[in-house]
N, C-alpha and C. Protein backbone atom coordinates (compact mmCIF):
# COMPACT_ATOMS: atom_id res chain seq x y z
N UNK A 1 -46.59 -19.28 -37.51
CA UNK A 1 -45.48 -19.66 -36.64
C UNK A 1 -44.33 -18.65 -36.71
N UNK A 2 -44.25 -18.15 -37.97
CA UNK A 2 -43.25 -17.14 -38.30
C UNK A 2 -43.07 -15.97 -37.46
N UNK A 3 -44.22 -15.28 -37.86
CA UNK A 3 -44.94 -14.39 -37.13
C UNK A 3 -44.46 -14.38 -35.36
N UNK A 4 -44.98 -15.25 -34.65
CA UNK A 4 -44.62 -15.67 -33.72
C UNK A 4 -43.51 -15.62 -32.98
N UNK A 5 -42.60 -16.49 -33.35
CA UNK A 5 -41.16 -16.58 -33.64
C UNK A 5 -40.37 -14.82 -33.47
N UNK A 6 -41.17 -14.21 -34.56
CA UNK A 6 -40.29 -13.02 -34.62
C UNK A 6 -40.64 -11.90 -33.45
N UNK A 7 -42.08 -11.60 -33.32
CA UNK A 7 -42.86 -11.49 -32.10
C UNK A 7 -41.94 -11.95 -30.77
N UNK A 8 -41.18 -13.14 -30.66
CA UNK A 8 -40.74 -13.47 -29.18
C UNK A 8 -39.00 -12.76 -29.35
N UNK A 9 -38.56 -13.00 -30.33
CA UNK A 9 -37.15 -12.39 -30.62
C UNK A 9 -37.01 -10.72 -30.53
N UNK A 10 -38.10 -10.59 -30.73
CA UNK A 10 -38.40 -8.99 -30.50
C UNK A 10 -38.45 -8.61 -28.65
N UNK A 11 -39.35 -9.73 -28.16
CA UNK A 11 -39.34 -9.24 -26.53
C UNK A 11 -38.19 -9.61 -26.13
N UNK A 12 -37.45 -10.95 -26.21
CA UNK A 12 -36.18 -11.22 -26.30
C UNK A 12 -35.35 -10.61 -26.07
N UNK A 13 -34.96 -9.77 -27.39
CA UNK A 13 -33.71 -8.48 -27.76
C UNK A 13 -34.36 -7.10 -26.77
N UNK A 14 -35.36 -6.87 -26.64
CA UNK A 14 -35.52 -5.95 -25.52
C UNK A 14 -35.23 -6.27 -23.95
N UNK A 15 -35.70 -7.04 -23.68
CA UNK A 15 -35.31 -7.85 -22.49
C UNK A 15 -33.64 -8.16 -22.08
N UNK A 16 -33.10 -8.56 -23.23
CA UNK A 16 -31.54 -8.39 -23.05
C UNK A 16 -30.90 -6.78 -23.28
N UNK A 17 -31.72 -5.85 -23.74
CA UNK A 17 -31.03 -4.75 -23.77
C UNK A 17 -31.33 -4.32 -22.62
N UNK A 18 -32.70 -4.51 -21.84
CA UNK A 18 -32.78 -3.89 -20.72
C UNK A 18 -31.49 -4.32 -19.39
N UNK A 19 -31.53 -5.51 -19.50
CA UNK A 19 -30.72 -5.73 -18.56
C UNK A 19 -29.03 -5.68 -18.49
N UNK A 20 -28.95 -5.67 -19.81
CA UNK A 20 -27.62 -5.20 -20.19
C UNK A 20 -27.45 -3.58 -19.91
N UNK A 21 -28.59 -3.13 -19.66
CA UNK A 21 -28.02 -1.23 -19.02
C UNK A 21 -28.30 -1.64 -17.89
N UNK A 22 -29.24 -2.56 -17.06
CA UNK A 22 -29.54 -2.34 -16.15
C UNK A 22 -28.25 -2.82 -15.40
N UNK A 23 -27.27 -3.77 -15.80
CA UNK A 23 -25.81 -3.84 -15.42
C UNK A 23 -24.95 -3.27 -15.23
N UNK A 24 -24.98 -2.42 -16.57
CA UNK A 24 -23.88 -1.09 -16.99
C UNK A 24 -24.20 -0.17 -16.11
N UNK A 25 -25.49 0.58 -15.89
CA UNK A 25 -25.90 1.33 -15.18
C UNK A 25 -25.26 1.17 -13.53
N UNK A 26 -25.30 -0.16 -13.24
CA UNK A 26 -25.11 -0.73 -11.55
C UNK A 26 -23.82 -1.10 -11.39
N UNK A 27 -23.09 -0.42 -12.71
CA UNK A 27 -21.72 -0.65 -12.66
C UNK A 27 -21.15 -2.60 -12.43
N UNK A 28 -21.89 -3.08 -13.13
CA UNK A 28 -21.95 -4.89 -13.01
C UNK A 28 -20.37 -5.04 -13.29
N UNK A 29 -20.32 -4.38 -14.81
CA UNK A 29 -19.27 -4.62 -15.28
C UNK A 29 -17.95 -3.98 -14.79
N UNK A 30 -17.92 -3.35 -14.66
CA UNK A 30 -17.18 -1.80 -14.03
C UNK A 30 -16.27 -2.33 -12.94
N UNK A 31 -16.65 -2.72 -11.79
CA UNK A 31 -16.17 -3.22 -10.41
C UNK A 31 -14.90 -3.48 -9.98
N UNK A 32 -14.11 -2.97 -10.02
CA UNK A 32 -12.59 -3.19 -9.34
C UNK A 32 -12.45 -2.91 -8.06
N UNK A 33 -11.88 -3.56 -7.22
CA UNK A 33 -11.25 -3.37 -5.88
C UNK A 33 -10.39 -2.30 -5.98
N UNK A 34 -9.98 -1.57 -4.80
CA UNK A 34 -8.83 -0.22 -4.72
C UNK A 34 -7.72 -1.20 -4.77
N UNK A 35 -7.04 -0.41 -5.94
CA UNK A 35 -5.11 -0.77 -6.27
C UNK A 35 -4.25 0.45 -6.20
N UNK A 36 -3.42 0.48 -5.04
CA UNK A 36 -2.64 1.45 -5.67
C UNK A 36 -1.48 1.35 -6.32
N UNK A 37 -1.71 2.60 -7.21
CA UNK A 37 -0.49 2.46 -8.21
C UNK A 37 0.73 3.03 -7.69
N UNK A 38 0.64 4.06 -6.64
CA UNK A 38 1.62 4.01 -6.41
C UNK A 38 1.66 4.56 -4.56
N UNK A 39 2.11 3.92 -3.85
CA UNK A 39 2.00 3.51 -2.62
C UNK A 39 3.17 4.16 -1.77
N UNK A 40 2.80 4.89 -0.37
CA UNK A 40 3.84 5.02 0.37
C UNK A 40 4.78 4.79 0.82
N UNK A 41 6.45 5.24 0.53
CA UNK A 41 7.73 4.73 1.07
C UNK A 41 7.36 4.03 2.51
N UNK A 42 7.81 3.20 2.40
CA UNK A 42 8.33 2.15 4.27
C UNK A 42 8.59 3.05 4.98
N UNK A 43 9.36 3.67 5.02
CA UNK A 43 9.71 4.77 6.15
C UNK A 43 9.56 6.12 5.55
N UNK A 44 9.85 7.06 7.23
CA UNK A 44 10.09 8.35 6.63
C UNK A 44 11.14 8.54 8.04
N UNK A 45 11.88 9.28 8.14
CA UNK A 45 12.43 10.22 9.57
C UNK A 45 12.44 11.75 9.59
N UNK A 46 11.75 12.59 10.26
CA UNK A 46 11.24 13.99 10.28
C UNK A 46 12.07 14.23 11.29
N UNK A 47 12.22 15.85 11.07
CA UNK A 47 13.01 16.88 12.34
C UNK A 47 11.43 17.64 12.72
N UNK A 48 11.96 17.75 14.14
CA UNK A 48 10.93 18.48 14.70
C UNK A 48 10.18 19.81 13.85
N UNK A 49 9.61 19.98 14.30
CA UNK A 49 8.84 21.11 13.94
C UNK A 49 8.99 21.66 12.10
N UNK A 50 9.26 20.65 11.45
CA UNK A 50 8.92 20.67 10.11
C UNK A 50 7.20 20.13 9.32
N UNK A 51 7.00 20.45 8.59
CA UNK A 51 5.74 20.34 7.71
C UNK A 51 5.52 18.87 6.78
N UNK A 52 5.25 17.89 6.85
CA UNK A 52 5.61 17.04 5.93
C UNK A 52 3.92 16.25 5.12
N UNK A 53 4.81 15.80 4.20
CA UNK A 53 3.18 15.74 3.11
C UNK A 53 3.41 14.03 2.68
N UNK A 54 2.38 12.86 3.12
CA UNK A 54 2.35 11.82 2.82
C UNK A 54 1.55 11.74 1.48
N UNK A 55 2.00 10.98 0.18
CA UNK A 55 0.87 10.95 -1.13
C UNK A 55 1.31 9.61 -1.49
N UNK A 56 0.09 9.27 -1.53
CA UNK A 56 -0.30 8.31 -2.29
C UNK A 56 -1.59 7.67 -3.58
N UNK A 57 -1.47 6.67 -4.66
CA UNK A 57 -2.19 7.05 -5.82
C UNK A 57 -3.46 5.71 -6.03
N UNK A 58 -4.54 6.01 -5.49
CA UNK A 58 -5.21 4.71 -5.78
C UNK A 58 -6.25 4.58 -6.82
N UNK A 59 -6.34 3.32 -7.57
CA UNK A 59 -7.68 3.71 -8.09
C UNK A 59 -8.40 2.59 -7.95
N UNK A 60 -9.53 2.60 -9.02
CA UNK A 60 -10.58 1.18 -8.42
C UNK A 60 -11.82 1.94 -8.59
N UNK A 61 -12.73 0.77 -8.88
CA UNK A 61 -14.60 1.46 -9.50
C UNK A 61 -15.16 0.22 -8.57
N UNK A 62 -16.26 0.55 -7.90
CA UNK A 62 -16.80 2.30 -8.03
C UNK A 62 -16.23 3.08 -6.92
N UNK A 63 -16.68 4.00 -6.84
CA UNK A 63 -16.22 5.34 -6.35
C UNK A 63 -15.47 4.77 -4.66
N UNK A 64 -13.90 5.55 -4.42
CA UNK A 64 -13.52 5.19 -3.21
C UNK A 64 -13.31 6.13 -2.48
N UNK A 65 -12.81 5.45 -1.42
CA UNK A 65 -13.24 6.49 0.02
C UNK A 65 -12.01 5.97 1.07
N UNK A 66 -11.01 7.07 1.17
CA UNK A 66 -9.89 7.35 1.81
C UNK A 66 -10.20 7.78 3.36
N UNK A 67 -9.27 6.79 4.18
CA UNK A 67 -9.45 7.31 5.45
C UNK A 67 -7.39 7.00 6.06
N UNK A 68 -7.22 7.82 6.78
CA UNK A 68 -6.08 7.51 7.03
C UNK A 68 -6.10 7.51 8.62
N UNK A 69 -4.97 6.96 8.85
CA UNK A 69 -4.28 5.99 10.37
C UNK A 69 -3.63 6.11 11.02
N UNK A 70 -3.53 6.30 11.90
CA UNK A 70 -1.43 6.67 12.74
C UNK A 70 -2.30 5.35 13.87
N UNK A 71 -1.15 4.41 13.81
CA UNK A 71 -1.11 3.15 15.21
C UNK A 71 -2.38 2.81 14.81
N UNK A 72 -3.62 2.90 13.67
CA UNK A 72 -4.78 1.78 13.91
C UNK A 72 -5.88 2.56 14.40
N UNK A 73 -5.88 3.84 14.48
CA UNK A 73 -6.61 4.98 15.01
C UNK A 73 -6.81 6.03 13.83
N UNK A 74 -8.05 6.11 13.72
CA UNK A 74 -8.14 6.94 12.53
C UNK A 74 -7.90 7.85 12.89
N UNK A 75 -7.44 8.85 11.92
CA UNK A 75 -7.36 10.12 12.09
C UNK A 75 -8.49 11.50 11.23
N UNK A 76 -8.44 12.57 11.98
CA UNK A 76 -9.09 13.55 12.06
C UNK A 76 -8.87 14.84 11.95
N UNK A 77 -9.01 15.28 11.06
CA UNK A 77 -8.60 16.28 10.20
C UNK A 77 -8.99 17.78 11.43
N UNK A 78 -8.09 18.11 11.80
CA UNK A 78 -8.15 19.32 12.75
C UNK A 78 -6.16 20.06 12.36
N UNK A 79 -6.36 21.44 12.90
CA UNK A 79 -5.08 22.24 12.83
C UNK A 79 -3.89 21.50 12.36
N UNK A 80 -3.80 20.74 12.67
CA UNK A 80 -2.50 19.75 12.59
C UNK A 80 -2.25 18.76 11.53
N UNK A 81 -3.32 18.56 10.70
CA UNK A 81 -3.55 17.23 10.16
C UNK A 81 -4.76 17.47 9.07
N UNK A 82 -4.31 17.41 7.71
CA UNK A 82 -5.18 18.06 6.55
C UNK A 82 -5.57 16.86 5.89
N UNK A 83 -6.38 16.45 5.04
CA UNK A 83 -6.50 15.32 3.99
C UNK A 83 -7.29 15.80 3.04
N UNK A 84 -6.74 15.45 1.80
CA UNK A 84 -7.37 15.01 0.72
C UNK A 84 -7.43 13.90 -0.02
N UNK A 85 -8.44 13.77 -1.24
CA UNK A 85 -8.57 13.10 -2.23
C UNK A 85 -8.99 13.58 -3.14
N UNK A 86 -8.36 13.57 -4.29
CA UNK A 86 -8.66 14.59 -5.54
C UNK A 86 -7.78 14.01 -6.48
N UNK A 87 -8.59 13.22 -7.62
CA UNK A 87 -8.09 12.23 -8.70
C UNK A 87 -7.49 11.61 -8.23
N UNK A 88 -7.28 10.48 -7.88
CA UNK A 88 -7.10 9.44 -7.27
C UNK A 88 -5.83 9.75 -6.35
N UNK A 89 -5.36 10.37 -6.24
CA UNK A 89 -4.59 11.05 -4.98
C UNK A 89 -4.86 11.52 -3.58
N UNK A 90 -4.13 10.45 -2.83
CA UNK A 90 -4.64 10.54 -1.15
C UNK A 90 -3.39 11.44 -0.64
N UNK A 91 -3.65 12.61 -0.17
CA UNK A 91 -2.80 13.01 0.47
C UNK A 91 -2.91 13.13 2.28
N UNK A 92 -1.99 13.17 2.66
CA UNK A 92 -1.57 13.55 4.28
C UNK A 92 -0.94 14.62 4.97
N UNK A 93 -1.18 15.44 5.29
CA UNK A 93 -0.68 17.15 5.35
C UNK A 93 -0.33 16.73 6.72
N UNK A 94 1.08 17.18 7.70
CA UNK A 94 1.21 17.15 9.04
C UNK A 94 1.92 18.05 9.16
N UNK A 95 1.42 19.38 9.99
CA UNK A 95 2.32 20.42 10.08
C UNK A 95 2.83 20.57 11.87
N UNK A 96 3.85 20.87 12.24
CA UNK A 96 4.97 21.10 12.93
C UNK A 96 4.63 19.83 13.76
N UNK A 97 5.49 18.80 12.68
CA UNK A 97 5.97 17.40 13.82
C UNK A 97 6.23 17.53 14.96
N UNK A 98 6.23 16.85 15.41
CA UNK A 98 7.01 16.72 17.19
C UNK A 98 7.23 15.06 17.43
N UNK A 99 7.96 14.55 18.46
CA UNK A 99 7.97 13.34 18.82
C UNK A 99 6.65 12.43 18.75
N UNK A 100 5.55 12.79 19.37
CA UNK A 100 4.13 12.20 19.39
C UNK A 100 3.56 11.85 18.38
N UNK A 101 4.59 12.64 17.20
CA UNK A 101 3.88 12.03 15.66
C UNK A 101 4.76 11.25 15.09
N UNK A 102 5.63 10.67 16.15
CA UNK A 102 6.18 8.79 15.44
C UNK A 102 5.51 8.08 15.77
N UNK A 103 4.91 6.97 14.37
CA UNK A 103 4.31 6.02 14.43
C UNK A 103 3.70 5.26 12.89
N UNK A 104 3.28 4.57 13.09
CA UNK A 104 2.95 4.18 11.95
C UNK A 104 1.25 4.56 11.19
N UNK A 105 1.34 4.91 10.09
CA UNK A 105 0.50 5.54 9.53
C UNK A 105 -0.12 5.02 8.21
N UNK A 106 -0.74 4.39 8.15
CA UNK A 106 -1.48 3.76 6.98
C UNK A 106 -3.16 4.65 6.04
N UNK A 107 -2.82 4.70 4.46
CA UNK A 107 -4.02 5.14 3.94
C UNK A 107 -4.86 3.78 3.83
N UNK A 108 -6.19 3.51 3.88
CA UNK A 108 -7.03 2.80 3.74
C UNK A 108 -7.87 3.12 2.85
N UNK A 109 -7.85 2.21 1.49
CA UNK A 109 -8.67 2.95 0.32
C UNK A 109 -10.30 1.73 0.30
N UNK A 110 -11.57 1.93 0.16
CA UNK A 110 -12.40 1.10 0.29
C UNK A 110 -13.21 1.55 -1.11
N UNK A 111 -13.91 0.22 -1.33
CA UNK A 111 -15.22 0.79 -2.27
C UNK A 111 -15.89 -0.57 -1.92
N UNK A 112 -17.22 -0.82 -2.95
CA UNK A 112 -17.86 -1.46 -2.84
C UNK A 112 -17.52 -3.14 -2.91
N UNK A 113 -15.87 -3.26 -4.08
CA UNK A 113 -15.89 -4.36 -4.51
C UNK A 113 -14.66 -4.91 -3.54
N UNK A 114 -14.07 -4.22 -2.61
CA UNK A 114 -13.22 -4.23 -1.50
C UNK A 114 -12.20 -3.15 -1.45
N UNK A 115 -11.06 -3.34 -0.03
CA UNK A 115 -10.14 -2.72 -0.04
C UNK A 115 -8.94 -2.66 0.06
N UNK A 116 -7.79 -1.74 0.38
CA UNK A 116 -6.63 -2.18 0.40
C UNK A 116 -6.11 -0.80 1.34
N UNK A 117 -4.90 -1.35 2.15
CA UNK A 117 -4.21 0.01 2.01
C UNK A 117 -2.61 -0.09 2.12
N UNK A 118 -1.95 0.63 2.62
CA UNK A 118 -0.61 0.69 2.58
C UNK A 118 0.05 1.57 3.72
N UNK A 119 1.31 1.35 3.99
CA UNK A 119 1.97 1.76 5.47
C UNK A 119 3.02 2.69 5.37
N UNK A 120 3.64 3.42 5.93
CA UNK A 120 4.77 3.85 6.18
C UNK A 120 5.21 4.39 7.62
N UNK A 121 6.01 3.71 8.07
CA UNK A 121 6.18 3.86 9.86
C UNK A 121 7.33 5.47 10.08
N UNK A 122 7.10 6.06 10.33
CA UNK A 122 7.37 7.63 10.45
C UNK A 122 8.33 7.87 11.67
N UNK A 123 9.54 7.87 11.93
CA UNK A 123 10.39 8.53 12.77
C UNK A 123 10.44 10.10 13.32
N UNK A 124 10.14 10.36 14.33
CA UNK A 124 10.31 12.08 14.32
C UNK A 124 11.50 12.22 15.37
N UNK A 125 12.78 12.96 14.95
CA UNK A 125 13.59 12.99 15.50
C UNK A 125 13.90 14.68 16.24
């Protein structure tokens, strides 16, 4: 019976180690929603034809994925309009404002376990 006994505690303890990586591995434990720590001012007001740089700091597991907004419309990284993400830093590059770039502009941070984002409505004067 002994025998036995120790025989099943043996498949047991393997069986729980397997699935205990097979968790760790799938990031079970890991899982946070995007938080940022530190989030875009409410406003901004720009002079024309200046350069201006939106940053913001998110983090959250597993791996996230930054997209940014002007009015609810994503935006698209061409001459005018740069982005990164690099350590948990979302940045927003907008070079020579003009009127057409007042509006409101939100980063949108996503991962698997959800998302979040944050606003700042932009004046160009």
């Amino acid at each position: 019976f002994l025998f036995y006994m120790s025989k099943l505690f043996v498949m047991l303890n393997g069986f729980f180690c397997i699935l205990i990586c097979f968790m760790i591995c799938n990031n079970f434990f890991l899982t946070e929603p995007p938080y940022f720590i530190k989030k875009l001012d409410p406003t901004a007001i720009l002079k024309k034809g200046e350069t201006t740089i939106f940053e913001c700091k998110v983090t959250g597991t597993p791996e996230i994925k930054v997209a940014w907004f002007k009015n609810y419309r994503e935006i698209s990284i061409d001459e005018k309009c740069r982005m990164t993400f690099v350590d948990s830093v979302a940045i927003l590059e907008i070079a020579d404002v003009n009127l057409d770039d007042t509006g409101n502009y939100s980063c949108k941070a996503q991962n698997e376990a959800g998302s979040e984002s944050c606003d700042i409505m932009v004046t160009v004067k």
